[in-house]
C-alpha atoms as a PDB file:
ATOM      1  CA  UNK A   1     107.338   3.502-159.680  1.00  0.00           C
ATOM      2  CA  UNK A   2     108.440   0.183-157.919  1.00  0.00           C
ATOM      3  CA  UNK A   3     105.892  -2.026-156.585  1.00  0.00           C
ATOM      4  CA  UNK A   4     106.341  -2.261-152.575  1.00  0.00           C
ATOM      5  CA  UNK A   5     106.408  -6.453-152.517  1.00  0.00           C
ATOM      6  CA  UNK A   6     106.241  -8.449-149.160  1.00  0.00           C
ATOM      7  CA  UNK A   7     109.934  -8.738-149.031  1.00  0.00           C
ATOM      8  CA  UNK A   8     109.877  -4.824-148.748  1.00  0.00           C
ATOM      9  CA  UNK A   9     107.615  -5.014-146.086  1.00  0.00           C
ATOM     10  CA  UNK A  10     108.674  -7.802-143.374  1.00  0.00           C
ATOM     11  CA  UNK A  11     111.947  -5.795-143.908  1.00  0.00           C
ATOM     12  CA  UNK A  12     110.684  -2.167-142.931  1.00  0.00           C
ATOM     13  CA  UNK A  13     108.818  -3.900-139.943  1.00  0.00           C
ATOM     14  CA  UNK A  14     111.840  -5.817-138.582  1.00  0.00           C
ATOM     15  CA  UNK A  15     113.557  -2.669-138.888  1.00  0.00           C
ATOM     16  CA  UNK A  16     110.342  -0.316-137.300  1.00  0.00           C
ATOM     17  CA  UNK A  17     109.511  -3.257-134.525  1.00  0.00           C
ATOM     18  CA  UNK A  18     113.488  -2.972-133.919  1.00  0.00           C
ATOM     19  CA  UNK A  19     113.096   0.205-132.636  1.00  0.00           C
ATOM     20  CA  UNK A  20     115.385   1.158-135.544  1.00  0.00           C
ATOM     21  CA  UNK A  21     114.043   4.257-138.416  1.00  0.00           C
ATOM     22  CA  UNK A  22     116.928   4.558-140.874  1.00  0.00           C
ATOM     23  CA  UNK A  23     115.119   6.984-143.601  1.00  0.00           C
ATOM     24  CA  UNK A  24     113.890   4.295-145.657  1.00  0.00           C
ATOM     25  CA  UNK A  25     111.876   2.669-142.718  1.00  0.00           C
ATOM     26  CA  UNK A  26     110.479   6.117-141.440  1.00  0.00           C
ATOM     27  CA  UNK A  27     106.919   4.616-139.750  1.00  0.00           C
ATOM     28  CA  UNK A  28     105.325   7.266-142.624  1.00  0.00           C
ATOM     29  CA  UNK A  29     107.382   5.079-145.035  1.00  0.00           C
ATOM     30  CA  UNK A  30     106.186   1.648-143.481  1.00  0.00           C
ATOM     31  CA  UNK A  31     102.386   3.245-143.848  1.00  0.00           C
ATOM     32  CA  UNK A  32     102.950   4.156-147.561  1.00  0.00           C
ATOM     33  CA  UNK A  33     104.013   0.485-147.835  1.00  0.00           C
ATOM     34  CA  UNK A  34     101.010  -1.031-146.508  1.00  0.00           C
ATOM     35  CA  UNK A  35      98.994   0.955-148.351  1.00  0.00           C
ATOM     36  CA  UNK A  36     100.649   0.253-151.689  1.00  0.00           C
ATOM     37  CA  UNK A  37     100.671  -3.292-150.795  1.00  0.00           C
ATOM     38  CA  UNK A  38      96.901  -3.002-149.987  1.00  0.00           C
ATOM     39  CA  UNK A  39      96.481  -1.233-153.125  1.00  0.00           C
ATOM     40  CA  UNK A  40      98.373  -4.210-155.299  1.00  0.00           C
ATOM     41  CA  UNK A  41      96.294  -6.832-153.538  1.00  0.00           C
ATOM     42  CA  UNK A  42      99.402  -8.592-151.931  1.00  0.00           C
ATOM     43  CA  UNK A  43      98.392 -11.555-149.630  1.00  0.00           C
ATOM     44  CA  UNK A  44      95.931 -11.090-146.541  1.00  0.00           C
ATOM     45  CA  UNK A  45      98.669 -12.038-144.268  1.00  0.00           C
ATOM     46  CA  UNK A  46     100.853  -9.926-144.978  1.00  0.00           C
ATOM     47  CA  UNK A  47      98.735  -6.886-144.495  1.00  0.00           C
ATOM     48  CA  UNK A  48      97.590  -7.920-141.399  1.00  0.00           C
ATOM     49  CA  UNK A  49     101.372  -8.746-140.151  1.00  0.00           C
ATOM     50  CA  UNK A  50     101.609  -5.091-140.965  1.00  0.00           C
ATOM     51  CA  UNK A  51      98.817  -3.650-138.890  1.00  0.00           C
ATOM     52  CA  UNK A  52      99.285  -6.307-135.515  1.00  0.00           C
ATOM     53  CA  UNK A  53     103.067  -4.897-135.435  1.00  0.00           C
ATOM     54  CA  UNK A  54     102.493  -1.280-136.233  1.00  0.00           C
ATOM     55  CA  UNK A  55      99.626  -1.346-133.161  1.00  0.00           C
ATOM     56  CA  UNK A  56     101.814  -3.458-131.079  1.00  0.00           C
ATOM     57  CA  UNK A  57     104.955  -0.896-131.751  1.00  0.00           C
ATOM     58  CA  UNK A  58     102.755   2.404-131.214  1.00  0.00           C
ATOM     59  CA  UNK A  59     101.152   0.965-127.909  1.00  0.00           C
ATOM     60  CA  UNK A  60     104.381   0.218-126.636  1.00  0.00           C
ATOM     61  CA  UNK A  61     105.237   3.717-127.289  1.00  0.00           C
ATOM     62  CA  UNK A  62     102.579   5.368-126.008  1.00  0.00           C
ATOM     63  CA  UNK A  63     103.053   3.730-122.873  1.00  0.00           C
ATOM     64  CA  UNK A  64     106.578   4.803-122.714  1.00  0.00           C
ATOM     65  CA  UNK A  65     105.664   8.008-123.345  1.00  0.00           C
ATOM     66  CA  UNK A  66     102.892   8.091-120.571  1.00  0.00           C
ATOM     67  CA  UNK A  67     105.804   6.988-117.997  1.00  0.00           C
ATOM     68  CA  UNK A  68     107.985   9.311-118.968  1.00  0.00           C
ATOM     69  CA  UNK A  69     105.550  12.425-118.689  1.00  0.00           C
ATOM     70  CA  UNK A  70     104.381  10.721-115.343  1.00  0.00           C
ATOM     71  CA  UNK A  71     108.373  11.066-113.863  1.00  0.00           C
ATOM     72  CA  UNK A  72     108.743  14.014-115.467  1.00  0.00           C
ATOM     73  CA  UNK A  73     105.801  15.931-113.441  1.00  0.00           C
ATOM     74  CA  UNK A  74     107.008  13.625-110.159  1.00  0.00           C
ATOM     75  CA  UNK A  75     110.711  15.528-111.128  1.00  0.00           C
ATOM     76  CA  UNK A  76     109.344  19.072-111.189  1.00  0.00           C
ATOM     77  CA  UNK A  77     106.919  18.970-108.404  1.00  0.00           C
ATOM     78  CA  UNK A  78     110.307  17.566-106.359  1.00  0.00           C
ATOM     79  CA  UNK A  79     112.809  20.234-107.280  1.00  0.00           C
ATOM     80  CA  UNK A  80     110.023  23.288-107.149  1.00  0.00           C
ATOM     81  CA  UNK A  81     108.534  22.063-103.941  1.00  0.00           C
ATOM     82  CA  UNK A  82     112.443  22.217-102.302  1.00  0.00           C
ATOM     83  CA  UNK A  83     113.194  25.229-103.949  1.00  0.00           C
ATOM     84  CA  UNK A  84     110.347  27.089-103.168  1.00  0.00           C
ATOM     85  CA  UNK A  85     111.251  27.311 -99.339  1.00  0.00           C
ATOM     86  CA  UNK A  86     114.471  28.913 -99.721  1.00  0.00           C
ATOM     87  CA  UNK A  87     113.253  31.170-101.968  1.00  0.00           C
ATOM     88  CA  UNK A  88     110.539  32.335 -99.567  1.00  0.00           C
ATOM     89  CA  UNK A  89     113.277  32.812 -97.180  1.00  0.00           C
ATOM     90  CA  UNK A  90     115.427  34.770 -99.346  1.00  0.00           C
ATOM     91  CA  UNK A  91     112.864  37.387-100.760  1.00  0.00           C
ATOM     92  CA  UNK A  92     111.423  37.909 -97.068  1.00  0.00           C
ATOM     93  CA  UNK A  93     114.662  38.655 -95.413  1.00  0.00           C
ATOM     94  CA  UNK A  94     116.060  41.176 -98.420  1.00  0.00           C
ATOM     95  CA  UNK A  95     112.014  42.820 -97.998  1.00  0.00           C
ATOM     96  CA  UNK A  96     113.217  43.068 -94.249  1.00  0.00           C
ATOM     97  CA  UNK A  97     116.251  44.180 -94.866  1.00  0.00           C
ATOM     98  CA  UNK A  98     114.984  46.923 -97.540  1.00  0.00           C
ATOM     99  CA  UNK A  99     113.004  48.245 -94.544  1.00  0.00           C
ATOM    100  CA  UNK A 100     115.949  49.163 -93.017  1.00  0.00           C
ATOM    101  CA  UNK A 101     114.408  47.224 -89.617  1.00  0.00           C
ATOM    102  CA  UNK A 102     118.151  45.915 -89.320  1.00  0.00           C
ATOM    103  CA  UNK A 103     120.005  49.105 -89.852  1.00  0.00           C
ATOM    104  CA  UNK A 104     120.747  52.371 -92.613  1.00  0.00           C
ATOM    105  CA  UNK A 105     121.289  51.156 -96.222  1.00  0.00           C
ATOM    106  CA  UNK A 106     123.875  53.279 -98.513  1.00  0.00           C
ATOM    107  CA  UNK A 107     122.726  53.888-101.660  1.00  0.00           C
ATOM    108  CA  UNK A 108     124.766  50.889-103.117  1.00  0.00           C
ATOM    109  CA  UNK A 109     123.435  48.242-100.531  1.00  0.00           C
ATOM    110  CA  UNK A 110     120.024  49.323-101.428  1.00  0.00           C
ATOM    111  CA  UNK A 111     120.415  48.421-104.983  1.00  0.00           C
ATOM    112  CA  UNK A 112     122.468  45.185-104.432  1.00  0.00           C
ATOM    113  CA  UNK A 113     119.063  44.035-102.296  1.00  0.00           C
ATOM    114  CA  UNK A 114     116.977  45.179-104.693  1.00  0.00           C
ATOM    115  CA  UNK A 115     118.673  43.136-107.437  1.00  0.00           C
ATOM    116  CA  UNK A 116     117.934  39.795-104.737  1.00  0.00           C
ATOM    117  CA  UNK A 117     114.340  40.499-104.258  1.00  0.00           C
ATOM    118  CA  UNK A 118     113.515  41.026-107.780  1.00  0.00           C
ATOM    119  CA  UNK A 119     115.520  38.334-108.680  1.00  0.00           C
ATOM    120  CA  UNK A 120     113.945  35.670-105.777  1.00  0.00           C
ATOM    121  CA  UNK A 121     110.435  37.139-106.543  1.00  0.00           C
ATOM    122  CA  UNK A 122     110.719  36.348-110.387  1.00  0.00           C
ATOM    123  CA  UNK A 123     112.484  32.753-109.336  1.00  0.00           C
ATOM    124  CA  UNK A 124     109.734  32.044-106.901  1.00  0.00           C
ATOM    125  CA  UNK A 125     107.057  32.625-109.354  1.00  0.00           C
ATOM    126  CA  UNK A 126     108.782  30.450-111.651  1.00  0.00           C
ATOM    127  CA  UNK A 127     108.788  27.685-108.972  1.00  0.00           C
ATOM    128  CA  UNK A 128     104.795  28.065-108.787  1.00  0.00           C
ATOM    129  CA  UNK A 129     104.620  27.897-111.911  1.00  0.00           C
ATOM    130  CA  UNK A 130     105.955  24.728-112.423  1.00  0.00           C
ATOM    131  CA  UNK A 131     104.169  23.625-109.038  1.00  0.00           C
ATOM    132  CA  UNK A 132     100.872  24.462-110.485  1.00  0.00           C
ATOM    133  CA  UNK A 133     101.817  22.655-113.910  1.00  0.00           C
ATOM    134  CA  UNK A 134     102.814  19.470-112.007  1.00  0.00           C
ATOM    135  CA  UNK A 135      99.560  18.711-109.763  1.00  0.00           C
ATOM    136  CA  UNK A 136      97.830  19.416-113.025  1.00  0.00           C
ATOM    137  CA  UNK A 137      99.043  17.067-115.003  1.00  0.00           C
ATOM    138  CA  UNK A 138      99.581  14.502-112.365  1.00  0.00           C
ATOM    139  CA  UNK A 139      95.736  14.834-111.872  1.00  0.00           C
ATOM    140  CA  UNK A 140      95.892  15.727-107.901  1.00  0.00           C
ATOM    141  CA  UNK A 141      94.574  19.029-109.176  1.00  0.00           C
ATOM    142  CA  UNK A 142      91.410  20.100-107.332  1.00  0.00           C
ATOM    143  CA  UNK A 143      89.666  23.255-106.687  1.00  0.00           C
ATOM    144  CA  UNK A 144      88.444  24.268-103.528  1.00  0.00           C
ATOM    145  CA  UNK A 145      85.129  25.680-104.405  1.00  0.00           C
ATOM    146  CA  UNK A 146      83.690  28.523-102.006  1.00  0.00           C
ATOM    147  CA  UNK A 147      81.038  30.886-102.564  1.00  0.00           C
ATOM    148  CA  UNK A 148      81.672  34.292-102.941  1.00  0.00           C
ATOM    149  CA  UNK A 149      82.179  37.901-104.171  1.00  0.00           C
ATOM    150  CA  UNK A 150      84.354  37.772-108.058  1.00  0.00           C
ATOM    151  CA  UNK A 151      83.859  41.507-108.170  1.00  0.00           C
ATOM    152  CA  UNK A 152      85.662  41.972-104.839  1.00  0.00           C
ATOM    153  CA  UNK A 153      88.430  39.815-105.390  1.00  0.00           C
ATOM    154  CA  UNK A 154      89.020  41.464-109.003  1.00  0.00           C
ATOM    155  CA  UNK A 155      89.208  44.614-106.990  1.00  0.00           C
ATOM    156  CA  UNK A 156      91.767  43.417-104.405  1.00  0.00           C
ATOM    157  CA  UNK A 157      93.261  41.992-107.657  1.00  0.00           C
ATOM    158  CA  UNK A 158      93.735  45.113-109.068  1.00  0.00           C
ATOM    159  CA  UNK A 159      95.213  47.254-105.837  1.00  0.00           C
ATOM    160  CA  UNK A 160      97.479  44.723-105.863  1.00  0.00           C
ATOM    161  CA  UNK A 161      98.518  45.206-109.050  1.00  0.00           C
ATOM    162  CA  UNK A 162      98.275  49.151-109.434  1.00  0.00           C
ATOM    163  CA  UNK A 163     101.620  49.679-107.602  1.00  0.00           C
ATOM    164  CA  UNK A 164     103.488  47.646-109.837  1.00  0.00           C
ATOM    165  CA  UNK A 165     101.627  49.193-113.123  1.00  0.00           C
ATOM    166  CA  UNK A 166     102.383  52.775-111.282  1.00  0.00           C
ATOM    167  CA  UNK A 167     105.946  52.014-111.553  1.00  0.00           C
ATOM    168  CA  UNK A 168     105.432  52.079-115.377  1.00  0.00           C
ATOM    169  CA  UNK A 169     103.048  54.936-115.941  1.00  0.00           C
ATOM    170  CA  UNK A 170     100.269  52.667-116.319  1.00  0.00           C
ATOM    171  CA  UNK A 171      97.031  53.193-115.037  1.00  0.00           C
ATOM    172  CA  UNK A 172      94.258  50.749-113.807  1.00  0.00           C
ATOM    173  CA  UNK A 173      90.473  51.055-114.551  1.00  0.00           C
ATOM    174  CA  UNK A 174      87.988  49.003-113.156  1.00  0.00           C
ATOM    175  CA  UNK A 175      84.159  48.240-114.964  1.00  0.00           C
ATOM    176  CA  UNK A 176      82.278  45.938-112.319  1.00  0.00           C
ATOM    177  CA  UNK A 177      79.169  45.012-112.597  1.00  0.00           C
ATOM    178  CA  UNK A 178      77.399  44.145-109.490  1.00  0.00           C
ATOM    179  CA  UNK A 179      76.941  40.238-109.484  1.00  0.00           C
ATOM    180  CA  UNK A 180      75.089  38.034-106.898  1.00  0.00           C
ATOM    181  CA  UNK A 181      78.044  35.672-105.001  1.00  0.00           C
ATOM    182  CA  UNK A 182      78.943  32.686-107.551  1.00  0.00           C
ATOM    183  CA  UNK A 183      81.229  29.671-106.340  1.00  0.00           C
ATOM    184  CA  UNK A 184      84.442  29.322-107.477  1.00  0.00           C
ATOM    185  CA  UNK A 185      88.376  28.797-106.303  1.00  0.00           C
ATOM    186  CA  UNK A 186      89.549  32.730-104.571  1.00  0.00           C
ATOM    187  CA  UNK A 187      92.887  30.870-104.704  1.00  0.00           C
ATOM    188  CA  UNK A 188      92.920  29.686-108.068  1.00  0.00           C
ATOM    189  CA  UNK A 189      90.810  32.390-109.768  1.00  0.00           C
ATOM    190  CA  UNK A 190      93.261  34.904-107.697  1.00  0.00           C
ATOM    191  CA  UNK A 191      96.028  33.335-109.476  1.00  0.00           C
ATOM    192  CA  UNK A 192      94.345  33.999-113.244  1.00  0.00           C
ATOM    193  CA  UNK A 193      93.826  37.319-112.569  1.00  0.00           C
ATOM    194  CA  UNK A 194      97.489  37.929-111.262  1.00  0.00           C
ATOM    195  CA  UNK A 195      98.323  36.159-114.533  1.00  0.00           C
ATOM    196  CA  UNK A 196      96.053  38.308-116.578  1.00  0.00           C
ATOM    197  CA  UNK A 197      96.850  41.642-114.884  1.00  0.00           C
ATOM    198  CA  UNK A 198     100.629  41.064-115.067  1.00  0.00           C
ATOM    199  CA  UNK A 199     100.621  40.749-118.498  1.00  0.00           C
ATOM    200  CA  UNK A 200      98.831  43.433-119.354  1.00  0.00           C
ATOM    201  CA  UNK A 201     101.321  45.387-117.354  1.00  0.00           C
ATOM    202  CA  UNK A 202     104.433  43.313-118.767  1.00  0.00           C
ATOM    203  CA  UNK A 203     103.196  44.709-121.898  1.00  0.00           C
ATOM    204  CA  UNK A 204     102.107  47.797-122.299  1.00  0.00           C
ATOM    205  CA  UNK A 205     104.128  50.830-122.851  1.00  0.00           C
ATOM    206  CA  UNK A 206     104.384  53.678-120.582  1.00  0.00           C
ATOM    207  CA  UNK A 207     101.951  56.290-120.340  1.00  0.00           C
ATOM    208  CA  UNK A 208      98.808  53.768-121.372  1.00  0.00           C
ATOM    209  CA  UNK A 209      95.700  52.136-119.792  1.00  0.00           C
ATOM    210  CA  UNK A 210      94.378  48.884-118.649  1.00  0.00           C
ATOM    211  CA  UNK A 211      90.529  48.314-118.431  1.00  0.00           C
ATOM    212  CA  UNK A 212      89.229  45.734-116.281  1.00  0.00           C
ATOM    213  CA  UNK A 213      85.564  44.990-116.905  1.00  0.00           C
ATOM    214  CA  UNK A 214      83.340  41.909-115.058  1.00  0.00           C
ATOM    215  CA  UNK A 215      79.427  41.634-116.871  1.00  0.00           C
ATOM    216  CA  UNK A 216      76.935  39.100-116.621  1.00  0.00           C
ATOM    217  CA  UNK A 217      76.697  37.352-120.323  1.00  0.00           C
ATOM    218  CA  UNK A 218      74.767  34.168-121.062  1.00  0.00           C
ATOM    219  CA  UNK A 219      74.339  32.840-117.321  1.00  0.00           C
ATOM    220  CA  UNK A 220      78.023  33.444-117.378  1.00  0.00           C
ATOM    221  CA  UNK A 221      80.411  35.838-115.447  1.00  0.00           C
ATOM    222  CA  UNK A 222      82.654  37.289-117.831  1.00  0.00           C
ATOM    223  CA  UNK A 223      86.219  38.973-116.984  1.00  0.00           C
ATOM    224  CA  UNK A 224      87.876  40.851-119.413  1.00  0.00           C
ATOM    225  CA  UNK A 225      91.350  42.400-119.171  1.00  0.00           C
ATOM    226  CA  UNK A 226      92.499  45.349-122.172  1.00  0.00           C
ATOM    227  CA  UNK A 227      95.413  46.738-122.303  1.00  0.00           C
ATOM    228  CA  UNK A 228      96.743  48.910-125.173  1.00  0.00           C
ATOM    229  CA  UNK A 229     100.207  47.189-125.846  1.00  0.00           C
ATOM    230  CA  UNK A 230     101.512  45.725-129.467  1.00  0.00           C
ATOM    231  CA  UNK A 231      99.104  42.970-129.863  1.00  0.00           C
ATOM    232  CA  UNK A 232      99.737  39.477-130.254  1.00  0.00           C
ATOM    233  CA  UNK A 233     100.405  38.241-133.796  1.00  0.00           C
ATOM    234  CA  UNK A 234      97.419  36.066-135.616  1.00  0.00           C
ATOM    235  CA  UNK A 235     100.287  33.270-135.846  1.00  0.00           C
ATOM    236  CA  UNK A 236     100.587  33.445-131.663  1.00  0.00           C
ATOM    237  CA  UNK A 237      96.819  33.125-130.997  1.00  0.00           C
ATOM    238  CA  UNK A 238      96.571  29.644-131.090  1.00  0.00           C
ATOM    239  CA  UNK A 239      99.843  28.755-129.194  1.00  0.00           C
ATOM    240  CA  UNK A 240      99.945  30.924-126.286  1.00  0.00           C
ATOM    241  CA  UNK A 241      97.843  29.321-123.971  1.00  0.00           C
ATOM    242  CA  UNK A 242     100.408  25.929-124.272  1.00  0.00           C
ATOM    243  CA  UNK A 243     102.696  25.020-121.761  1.00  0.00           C
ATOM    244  CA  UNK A 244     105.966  27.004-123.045  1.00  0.00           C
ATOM    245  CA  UNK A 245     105.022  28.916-125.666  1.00  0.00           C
ATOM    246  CA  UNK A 246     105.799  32.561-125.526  1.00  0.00           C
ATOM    247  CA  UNK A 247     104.166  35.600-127.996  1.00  0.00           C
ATOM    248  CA  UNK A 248     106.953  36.941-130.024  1.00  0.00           C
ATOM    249  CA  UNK A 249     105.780  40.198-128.930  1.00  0.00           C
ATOM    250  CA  UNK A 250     108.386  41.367-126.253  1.00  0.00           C
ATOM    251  CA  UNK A 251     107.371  42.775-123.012  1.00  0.00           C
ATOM    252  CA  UNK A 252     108.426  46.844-122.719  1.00  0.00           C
ATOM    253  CA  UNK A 253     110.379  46.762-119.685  1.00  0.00           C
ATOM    254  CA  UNK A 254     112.110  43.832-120.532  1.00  0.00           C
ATOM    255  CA  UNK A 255     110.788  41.881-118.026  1.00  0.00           C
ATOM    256  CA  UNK A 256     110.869  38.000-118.133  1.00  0.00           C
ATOM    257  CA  UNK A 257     108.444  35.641-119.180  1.00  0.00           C
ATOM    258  CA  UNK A 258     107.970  32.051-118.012  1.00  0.00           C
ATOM    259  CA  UNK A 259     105.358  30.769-121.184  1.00  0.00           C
ATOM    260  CA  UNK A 260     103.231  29.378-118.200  1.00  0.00           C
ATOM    261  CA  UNK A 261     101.439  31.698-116.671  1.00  0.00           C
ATOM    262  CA  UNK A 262      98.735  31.833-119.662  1.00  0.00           C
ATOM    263  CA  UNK A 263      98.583  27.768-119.967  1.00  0.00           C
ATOM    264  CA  UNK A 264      97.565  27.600-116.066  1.00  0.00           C
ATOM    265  CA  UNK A 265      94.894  30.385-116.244  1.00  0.00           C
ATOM    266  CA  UNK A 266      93.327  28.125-119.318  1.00  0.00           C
ATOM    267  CA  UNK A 267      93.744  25.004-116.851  1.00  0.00           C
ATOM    268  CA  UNK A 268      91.960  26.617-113.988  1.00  0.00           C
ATOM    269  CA  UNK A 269      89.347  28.220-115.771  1.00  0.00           C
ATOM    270  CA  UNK A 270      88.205  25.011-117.828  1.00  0.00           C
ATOM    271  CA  UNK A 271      88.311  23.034-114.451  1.00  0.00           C
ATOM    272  CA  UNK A 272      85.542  25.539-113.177  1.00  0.00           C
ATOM    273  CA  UNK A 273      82.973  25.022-116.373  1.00  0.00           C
ATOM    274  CA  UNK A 274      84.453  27.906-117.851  1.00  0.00           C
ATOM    275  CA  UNK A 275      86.482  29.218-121.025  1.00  0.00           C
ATOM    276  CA  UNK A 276      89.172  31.751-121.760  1.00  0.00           C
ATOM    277  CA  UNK A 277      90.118  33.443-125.215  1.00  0.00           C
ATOM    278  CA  UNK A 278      92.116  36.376-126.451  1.00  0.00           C
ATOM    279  CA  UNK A 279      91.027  39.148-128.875  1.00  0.00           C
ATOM    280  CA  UNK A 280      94.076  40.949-130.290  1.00  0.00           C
ATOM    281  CA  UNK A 281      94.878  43.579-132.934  1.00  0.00           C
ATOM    282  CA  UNK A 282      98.798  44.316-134.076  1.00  0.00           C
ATOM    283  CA  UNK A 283      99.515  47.938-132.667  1.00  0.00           C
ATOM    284  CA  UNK A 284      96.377  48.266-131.121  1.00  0.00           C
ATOM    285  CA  UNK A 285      96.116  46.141-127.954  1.00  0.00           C
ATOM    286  CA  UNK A 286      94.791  42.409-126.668  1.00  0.00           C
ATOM    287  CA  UNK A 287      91.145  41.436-124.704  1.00  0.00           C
ATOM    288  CA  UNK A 288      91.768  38.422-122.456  1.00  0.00           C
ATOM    289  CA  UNK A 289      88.446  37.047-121.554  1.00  0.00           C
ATOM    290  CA  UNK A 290      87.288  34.249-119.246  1.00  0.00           C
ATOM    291  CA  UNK A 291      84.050  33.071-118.121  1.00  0.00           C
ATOM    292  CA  UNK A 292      82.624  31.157-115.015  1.00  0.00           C
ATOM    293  CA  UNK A 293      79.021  29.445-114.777  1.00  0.00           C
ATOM    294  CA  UNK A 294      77.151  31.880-112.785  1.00  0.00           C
ATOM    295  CA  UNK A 295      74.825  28.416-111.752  1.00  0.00           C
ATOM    296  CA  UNK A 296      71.172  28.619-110.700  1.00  0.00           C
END
């Protein structure tokens, strides 16, 4: 093989510092370089050109890159704070309107506003999502600690929930162990559970159950959520509590997924001291736990 001589060098880092990677000056190429030039025992300075511009190039990017996530959680929290209003708006007045508190509804009028108000309530959620995502990574997230019942607000959790898993033939069980009052976030630990639950729902078949069990382990409260849907591949485990990423798995009713619902539940729960995992088997079902500190 061809020794890598200075010449070779200064010319991949004019090319790298450029802010130019044809293939032959890939930054893994410009590495391999160094290190063959290291290797050869080419001259000091040379080696060290190497490293100052390589540093000065990455920091440069990194900084970029920090801007650029920086306008890019200023953009969402913009366009999902101004949609969010409208969309309030719109799934109110079709609820209203679905009531029939403005008049009879034919048949075909009923399912026209049903389409809206399934359609605003999935956009809306979407919106919070990306609200939620946005003050987190912008690091104006902060939880508004109370101290209270977790057993209770699983329960109102969970009547909340049993209408829509009725819908599906799905029914609710609840396993609550009797905890003394812990401080936490009702808002944010509200919104993990809704997460939770409505997968579970989202996927499970028809006809099956959903356990919902809270226990005291470790100086912990844990929460655990079964269902008995397809499982979650081995490949998925890892991934599906990042911002985006989606199970292969398909939901049953073909409802919609927004990949974000599991990567704020991890964000909320780790803010509180806590942790949340999943426990899955292919054909047989997924365990999503998380814990809080129970404290003194």
């Amino acid at each position: 093989m061809r020794s890598v001589k200075s010449a070779d060098i200064n010319r991949l880092i004019e090319e790298y510092v450029g802010g130019e990677y044809p293939r032959e000056s890939h930054p893994a190429k410009l590495f391999s370089a160094l290190l063959e030039c290291w290797a050869l025992g080419e001259d000091r300075e040379c080696r060290n050109r190497v490293l100052n511009d390589v540093l000065l190039k990455n920091g440069m990017v990194i900084n970029q890159l920090v801007e650029l996530n920086h306008l890019k959680n200023k953009f969402l929290g913009t366009v999902a704070h101004d949609l969010r209003n409208p969309l309030i708006s719109i799934r109110g007045l079709s609820e209203i309107i679905l009531t029939e508190a403005v008049g009879p509804l034919t048949e075909e009028q009923r399912e026209y506003i049903n389409i809206i108000n399934t359609a605003s309530s999935g956009m809306l959620k979407l919106v919070n999502d990306l609200l939620d995502i946005s003050v987190i990574e912008s690091g104006r997230f902060e939880l508004q600690l109370k101290s209270g019942s977790l057993g209770k607000l699983i329960s109102e959790r969970i009547r909340v929930h049993r209408v829509i898993a009725e819908e599906k033939n799905i029914t609710l069980h609840q396993d609550l162990m009797e905890l003394p009052d812990i401080s936490f976030d009702p808002d944010r630990i509200a919104r993990v559970l809704d997460n939770l639950l409505s997968n579970a729902i989202k996927f499970s078949p028809s006809g099956t159950d959903i356990h919902v069990s809270l226990k005291r382990e470790k100086g912990m409260a844990r929460v655990s959520v079964t269902d008995e849907g397809p499982g979650i591949p081995m490949e998925d485990r890892c991934t599906i509590f990042e911002e985006f990423e989606k199970s292969k798995t398909l939901p049953t009713g073909g409802e919609k997924s927004t990949g974000l619902g599991l990567a704020i539940a991890r964000k909320i729960i780790e803010a509180h001291g806590g942790n949340v995992h999943v426990e899955s088997q292919v054909e047989l079902g997924s365990t999503f736990h998380f814990t809080l500190p129970m404290g003194n």
